[in-house]
PDB file of N, CA and C in Angstrom:
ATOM      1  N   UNK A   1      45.932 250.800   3.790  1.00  0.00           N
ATOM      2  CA  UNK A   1      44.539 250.416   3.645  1.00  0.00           C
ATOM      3  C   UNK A   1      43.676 251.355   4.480  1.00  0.00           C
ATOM      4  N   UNK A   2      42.890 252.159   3.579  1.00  0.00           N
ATOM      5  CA  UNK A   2      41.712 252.476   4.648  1.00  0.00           C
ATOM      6  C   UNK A   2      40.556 251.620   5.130  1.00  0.00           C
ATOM      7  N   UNK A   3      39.544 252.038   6.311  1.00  0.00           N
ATOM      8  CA  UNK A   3      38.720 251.415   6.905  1.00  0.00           C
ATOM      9  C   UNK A   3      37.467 252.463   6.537  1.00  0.00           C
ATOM     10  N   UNK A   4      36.212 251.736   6.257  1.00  0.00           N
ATOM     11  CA  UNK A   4      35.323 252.511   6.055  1.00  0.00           C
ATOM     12  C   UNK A   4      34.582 253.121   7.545  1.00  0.00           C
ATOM     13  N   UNK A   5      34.680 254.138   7.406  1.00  0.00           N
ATOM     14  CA  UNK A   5      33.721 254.542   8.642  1.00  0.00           C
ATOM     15  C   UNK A   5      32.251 254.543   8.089  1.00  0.00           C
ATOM     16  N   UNK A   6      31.862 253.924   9.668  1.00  0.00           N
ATOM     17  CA  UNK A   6      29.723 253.636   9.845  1.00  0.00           C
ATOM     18  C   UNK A   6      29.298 254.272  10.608  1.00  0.00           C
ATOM     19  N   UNK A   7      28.121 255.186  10.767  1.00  0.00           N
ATOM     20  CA  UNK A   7      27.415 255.892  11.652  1.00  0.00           C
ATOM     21  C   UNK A   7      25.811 254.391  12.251  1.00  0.00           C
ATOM     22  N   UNK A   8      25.964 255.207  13.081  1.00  0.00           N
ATOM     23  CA  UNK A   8      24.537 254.373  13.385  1.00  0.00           C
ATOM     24  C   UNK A   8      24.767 252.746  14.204  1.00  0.00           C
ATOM     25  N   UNK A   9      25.956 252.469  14.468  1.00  0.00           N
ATOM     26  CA  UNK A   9      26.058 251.688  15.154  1.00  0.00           C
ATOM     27  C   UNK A   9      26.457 251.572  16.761  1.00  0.00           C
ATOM     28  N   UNK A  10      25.514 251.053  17.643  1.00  0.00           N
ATOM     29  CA  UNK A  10      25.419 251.326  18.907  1.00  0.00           C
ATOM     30  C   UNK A  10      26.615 250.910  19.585  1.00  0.00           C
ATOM     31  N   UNK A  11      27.272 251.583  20.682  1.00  0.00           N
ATOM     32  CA  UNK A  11      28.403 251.050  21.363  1.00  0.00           C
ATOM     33  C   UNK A  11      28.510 250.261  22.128  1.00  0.00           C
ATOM     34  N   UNK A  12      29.217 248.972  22.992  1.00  0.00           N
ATOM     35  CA  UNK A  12      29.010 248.478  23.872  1.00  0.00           C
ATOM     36  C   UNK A  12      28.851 249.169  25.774  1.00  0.00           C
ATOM     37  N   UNK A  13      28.209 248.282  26.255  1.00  0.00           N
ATOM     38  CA  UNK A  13      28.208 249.152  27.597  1.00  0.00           C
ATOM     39  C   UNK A  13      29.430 249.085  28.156  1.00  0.00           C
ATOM     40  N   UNK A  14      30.108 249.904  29.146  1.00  0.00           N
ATOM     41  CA  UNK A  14      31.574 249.845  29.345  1.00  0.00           C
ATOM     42  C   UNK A  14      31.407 248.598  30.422  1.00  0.00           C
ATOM     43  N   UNK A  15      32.397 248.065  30.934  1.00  0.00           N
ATOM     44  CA  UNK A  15      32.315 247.242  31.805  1.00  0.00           C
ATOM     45  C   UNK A  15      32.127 246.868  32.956  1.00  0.00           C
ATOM     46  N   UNK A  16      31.947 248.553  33.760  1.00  0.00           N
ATOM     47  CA  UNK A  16      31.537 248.909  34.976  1.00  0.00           C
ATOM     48  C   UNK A  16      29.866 248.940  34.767  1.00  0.00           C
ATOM     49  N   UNK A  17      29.215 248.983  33.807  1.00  0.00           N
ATOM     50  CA  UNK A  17      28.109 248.955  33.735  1.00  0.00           C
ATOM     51  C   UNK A  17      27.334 247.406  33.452  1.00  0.00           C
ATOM     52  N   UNK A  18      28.081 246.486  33.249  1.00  0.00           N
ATOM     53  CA  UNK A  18      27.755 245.292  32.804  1.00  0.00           C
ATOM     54  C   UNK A  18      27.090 244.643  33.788  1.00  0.00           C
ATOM     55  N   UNK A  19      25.844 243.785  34.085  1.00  0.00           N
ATOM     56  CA  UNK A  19      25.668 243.315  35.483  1.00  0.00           C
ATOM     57  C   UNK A  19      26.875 241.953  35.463  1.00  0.00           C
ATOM     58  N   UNK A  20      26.662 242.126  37.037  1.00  0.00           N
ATOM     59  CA  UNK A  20      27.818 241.027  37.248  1.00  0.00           C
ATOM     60  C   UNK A  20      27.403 239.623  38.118  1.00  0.00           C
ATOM     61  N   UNK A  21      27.826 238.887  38.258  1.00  0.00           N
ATOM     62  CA  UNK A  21      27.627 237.757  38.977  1.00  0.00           C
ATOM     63  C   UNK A  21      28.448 237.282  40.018  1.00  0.00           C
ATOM     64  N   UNK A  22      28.286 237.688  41.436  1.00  0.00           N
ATOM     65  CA  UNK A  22      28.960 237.243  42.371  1.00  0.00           C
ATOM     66  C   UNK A  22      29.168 235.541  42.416  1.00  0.00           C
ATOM     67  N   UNK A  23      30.677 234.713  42.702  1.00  0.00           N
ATOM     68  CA  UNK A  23      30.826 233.796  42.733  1.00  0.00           C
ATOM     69  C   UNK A  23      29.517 233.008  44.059  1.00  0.00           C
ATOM     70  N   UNK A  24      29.472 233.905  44.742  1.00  0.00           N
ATOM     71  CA  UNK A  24      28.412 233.277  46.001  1.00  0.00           C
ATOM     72  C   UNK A  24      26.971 232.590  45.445  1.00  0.00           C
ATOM     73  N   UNK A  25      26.563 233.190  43.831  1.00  0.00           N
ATOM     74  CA  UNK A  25      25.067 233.053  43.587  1.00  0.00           C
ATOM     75  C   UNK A  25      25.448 231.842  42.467  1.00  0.00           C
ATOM     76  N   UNK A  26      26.576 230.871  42.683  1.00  0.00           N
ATOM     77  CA  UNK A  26      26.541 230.252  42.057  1.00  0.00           C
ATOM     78  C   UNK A  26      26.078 228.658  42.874  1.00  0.00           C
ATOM     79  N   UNK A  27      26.578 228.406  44.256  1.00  0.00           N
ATOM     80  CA  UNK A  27      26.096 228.033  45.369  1.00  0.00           C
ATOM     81  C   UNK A  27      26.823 226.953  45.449  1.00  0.00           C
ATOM     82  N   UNK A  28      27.813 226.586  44.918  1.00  0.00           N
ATOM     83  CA  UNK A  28      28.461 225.102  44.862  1.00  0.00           C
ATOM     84  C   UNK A  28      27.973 224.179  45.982  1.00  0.00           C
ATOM     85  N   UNK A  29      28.496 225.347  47.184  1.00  0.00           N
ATOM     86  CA  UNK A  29      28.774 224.233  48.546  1.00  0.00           C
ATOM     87  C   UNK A  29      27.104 223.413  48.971  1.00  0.00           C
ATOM     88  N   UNK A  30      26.417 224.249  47.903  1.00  0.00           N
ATOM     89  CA  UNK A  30      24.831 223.514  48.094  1.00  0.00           C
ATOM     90  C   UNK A  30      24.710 222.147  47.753  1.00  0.00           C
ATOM     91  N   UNK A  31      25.292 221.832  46.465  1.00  0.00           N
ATOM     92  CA  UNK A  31      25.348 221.027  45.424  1.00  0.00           C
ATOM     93  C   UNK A  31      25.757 220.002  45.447  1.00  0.00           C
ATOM     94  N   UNK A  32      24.966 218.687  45.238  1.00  0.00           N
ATOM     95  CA  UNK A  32      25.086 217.447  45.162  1.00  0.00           C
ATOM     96  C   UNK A  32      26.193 217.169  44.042  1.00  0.00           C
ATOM     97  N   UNK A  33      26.866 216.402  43.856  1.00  0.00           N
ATOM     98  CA  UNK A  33      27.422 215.875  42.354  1.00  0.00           C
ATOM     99  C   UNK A  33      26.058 215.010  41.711  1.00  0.00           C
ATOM    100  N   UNK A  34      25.890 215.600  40.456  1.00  0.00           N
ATOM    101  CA  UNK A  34      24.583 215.234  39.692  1.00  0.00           C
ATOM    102  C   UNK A  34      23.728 216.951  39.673  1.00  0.00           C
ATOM    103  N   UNK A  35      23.863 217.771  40.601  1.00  0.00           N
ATOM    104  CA  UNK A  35      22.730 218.573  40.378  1.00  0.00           C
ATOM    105  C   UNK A  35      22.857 219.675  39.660  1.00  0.00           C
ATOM    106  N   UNK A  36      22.810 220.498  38.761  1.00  0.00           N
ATOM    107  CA  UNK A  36      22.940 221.214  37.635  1.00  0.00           C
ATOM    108  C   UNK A  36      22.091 222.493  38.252  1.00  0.00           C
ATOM    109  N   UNK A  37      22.534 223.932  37.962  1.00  0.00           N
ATOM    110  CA  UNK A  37      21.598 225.043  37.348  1.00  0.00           C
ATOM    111  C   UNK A  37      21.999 225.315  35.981  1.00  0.00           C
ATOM    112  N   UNK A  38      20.786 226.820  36.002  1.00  0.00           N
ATOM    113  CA  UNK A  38      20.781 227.327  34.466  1.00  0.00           C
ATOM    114  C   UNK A  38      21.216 228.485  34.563  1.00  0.00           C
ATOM    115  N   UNK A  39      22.012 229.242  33.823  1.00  0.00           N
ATOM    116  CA  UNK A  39      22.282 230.373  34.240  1.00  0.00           C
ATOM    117  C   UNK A  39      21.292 231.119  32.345  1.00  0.00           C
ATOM    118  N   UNK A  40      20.007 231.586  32.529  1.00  0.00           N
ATOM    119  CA  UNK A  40      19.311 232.121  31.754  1.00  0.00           C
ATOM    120  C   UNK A  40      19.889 232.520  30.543  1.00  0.00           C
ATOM    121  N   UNK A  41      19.832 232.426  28.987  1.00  0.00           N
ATOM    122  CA  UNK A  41      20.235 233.062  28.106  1.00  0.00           C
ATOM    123  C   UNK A  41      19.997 234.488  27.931  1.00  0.00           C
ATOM    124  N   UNK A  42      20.600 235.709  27.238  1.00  0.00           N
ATOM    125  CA  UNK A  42      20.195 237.119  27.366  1.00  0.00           C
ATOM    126  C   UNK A  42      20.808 237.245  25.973  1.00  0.00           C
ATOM    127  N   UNK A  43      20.118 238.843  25.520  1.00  0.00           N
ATOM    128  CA  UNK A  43      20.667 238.821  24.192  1.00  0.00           C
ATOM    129  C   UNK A  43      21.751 239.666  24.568  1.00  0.00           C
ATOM    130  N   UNK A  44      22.493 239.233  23.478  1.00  0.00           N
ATOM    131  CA  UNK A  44      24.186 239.595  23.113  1.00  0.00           C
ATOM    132  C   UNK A  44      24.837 238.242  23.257  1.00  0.00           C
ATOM    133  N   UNK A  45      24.436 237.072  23.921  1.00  0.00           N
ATOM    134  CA  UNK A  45      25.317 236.136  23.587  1.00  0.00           C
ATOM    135  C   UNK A  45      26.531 236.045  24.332  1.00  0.00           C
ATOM    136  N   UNK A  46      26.159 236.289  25.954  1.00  0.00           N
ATOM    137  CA  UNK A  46      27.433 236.589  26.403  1.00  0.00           C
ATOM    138  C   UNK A  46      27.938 234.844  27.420  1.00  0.00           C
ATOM    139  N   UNK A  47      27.214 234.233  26.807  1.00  0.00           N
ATOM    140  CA  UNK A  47      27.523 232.309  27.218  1.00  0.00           C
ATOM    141  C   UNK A  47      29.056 231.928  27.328  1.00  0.00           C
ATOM    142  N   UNK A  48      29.779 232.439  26.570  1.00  0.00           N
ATOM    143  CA  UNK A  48      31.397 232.127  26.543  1.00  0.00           C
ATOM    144  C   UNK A  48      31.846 232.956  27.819  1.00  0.00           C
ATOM    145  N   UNK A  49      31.806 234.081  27.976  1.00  0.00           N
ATOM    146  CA  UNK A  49      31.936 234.741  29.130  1.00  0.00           C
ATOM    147  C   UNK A  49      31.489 234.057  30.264  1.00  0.00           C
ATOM    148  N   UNK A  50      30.219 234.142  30.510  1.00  0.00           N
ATOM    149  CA  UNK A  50      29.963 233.272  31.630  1.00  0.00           C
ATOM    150  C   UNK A  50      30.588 231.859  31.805  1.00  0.00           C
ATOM    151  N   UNK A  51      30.895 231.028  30.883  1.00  0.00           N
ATOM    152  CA  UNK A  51      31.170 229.821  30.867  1.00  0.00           C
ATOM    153  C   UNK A  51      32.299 230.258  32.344  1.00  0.00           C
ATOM    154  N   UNK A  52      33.171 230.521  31.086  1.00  0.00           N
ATOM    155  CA  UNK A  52      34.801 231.343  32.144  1.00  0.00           C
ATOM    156  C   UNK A  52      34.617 231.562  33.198  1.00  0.00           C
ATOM    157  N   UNK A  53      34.012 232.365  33.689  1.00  0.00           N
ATOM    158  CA  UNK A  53      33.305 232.852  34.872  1.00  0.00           C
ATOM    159  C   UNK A  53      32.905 231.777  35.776  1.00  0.00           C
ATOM    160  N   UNK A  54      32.078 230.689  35.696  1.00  0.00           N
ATOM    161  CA  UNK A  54      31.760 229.566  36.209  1.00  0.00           C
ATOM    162  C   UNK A  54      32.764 228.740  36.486  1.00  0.00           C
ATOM    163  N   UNK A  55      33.338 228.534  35.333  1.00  0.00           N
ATOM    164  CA  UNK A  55      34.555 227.769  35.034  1.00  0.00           C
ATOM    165  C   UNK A  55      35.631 228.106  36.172  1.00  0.00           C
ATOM    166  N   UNK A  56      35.870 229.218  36.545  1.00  0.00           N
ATOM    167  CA  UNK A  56      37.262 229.954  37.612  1.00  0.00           C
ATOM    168  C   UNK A  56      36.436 229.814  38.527  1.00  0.00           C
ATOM    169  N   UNK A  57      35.562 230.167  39.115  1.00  0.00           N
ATOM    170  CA  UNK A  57      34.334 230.249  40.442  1.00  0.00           C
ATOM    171  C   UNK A  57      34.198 228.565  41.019  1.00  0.00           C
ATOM    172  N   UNK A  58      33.962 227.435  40.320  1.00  0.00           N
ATOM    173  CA  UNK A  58      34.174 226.266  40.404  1.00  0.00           C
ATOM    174  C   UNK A  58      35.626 225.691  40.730  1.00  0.00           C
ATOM    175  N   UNK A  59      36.382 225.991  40.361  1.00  0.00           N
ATOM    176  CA  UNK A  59      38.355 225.855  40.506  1.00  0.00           C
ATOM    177  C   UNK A  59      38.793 226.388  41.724  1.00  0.00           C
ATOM    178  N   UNK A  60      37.928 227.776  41.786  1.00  0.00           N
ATOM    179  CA  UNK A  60      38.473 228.481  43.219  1.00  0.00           C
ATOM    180  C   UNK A  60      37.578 227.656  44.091  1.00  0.00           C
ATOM    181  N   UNK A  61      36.546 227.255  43.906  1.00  0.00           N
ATOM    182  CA  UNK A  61      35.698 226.297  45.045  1.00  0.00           C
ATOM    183  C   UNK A  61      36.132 224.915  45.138  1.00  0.00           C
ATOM    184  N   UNK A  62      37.221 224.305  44.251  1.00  0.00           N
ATOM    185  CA  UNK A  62      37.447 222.933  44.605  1.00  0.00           C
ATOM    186  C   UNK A  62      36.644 222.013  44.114  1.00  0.00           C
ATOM    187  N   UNK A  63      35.628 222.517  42.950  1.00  0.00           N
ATOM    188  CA  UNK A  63      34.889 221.696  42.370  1.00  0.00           C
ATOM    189  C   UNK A  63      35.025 221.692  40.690  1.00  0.00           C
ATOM    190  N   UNK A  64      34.319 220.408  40.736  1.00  0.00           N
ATOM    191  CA  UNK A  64      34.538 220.338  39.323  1.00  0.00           C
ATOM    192  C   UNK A  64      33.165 220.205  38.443  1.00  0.00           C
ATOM    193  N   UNK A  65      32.723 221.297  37.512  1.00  0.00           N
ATOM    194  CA  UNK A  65      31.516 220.808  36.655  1.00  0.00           C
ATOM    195  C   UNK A  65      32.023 220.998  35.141  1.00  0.00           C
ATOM    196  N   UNK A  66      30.837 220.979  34.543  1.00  0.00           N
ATOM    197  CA  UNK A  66      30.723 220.688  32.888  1.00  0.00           C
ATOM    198  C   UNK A  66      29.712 221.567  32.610  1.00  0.00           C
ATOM    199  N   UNK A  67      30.111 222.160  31.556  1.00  0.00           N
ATOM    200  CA  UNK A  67      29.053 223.704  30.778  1.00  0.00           C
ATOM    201  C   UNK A  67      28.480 222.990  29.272  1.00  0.00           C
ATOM    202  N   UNK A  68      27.219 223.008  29.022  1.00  0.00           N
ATOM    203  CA  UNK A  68      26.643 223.510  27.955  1.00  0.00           C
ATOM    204  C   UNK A  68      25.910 224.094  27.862  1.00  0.00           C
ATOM    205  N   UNK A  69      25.844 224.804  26.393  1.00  0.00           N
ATOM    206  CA  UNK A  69      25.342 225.813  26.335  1.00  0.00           C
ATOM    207  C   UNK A  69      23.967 225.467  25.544  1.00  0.00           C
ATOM    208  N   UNK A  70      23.259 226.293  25.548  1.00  0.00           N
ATOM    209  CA  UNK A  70      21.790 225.291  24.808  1.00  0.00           C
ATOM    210  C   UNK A  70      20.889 227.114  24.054  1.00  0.00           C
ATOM    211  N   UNK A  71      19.845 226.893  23.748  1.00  0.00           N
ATOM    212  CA  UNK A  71      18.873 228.527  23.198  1.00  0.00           C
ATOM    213  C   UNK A  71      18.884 228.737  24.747  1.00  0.00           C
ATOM    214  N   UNK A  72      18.305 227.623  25.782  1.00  0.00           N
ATOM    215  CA  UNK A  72      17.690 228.595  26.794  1.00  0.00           C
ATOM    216  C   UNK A  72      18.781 229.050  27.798  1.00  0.00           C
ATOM    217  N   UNK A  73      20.152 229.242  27.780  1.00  0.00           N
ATOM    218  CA  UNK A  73      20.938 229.229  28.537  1.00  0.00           C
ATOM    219  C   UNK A  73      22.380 228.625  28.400  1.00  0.00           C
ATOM    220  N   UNK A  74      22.981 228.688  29.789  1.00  0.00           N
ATOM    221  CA  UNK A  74      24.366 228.015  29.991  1.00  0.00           C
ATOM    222  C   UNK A  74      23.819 227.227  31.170  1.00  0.00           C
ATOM    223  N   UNK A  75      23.797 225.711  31.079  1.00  0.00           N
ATOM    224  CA  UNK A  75      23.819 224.945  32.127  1.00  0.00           C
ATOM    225  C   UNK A  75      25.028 224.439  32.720  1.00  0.00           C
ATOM    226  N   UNK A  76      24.646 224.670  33.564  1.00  0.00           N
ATOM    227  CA  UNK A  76      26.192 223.914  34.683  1.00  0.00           C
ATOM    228  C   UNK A  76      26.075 222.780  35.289  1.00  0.00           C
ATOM    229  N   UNK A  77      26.363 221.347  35.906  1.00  0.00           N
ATOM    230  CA  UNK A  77      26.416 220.373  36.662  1.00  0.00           C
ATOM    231  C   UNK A  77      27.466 220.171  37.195  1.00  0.00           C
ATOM    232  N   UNK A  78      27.444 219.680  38.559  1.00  0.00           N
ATOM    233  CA  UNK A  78      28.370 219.482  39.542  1.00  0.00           C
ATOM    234  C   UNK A  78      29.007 218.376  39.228  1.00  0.00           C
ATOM    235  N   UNK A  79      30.262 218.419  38.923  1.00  0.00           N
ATOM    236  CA  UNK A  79      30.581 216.598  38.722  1.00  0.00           C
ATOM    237  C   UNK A  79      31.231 215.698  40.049  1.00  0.00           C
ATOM    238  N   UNK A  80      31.647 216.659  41.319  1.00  0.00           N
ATOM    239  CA  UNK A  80      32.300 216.915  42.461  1.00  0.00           C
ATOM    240  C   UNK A  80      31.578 216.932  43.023  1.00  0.00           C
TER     241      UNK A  80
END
């Protein structure tokens, strides 16, 4: 089987270029159980990623929250 080749389609940024999110700016040890942030929506849709990201950052902190995802973002709440 061949594959059609496309011109004109932009590449992704490599992954050293991606901004990143230190586990520190997520702030657990601040956090009431009940109190939620937003972590802003951006285009490309990268909400599943972050979820993960939150998701391991919360586990390594000993806490436990819940992700949805919504247009304006990925919200997080502390359930811990």
């Amino acid at each position: 089987m061949a594959y059609a080749i496309e011109t004109g389609i932009p590449a992704p940024l490599p992954r050293a270029t991606r901004p990143r999110v230190s586990r520190q700016s997520y702030r657990f040890a601040e956090m009431r159980a009940g109190d939620s942030f937003l972590i802003p929506a951006e285009d490309g849709g990268l909400e599943a990623n972050r979820r993960i990201c939150v998701l391991t950052a919360a586990r390594k902190a000993g806490v436990r929250v819940i992700t949805r995802v919504s247009e304006d973002g990925l919200r997080v709440w502390r359930l811990t």
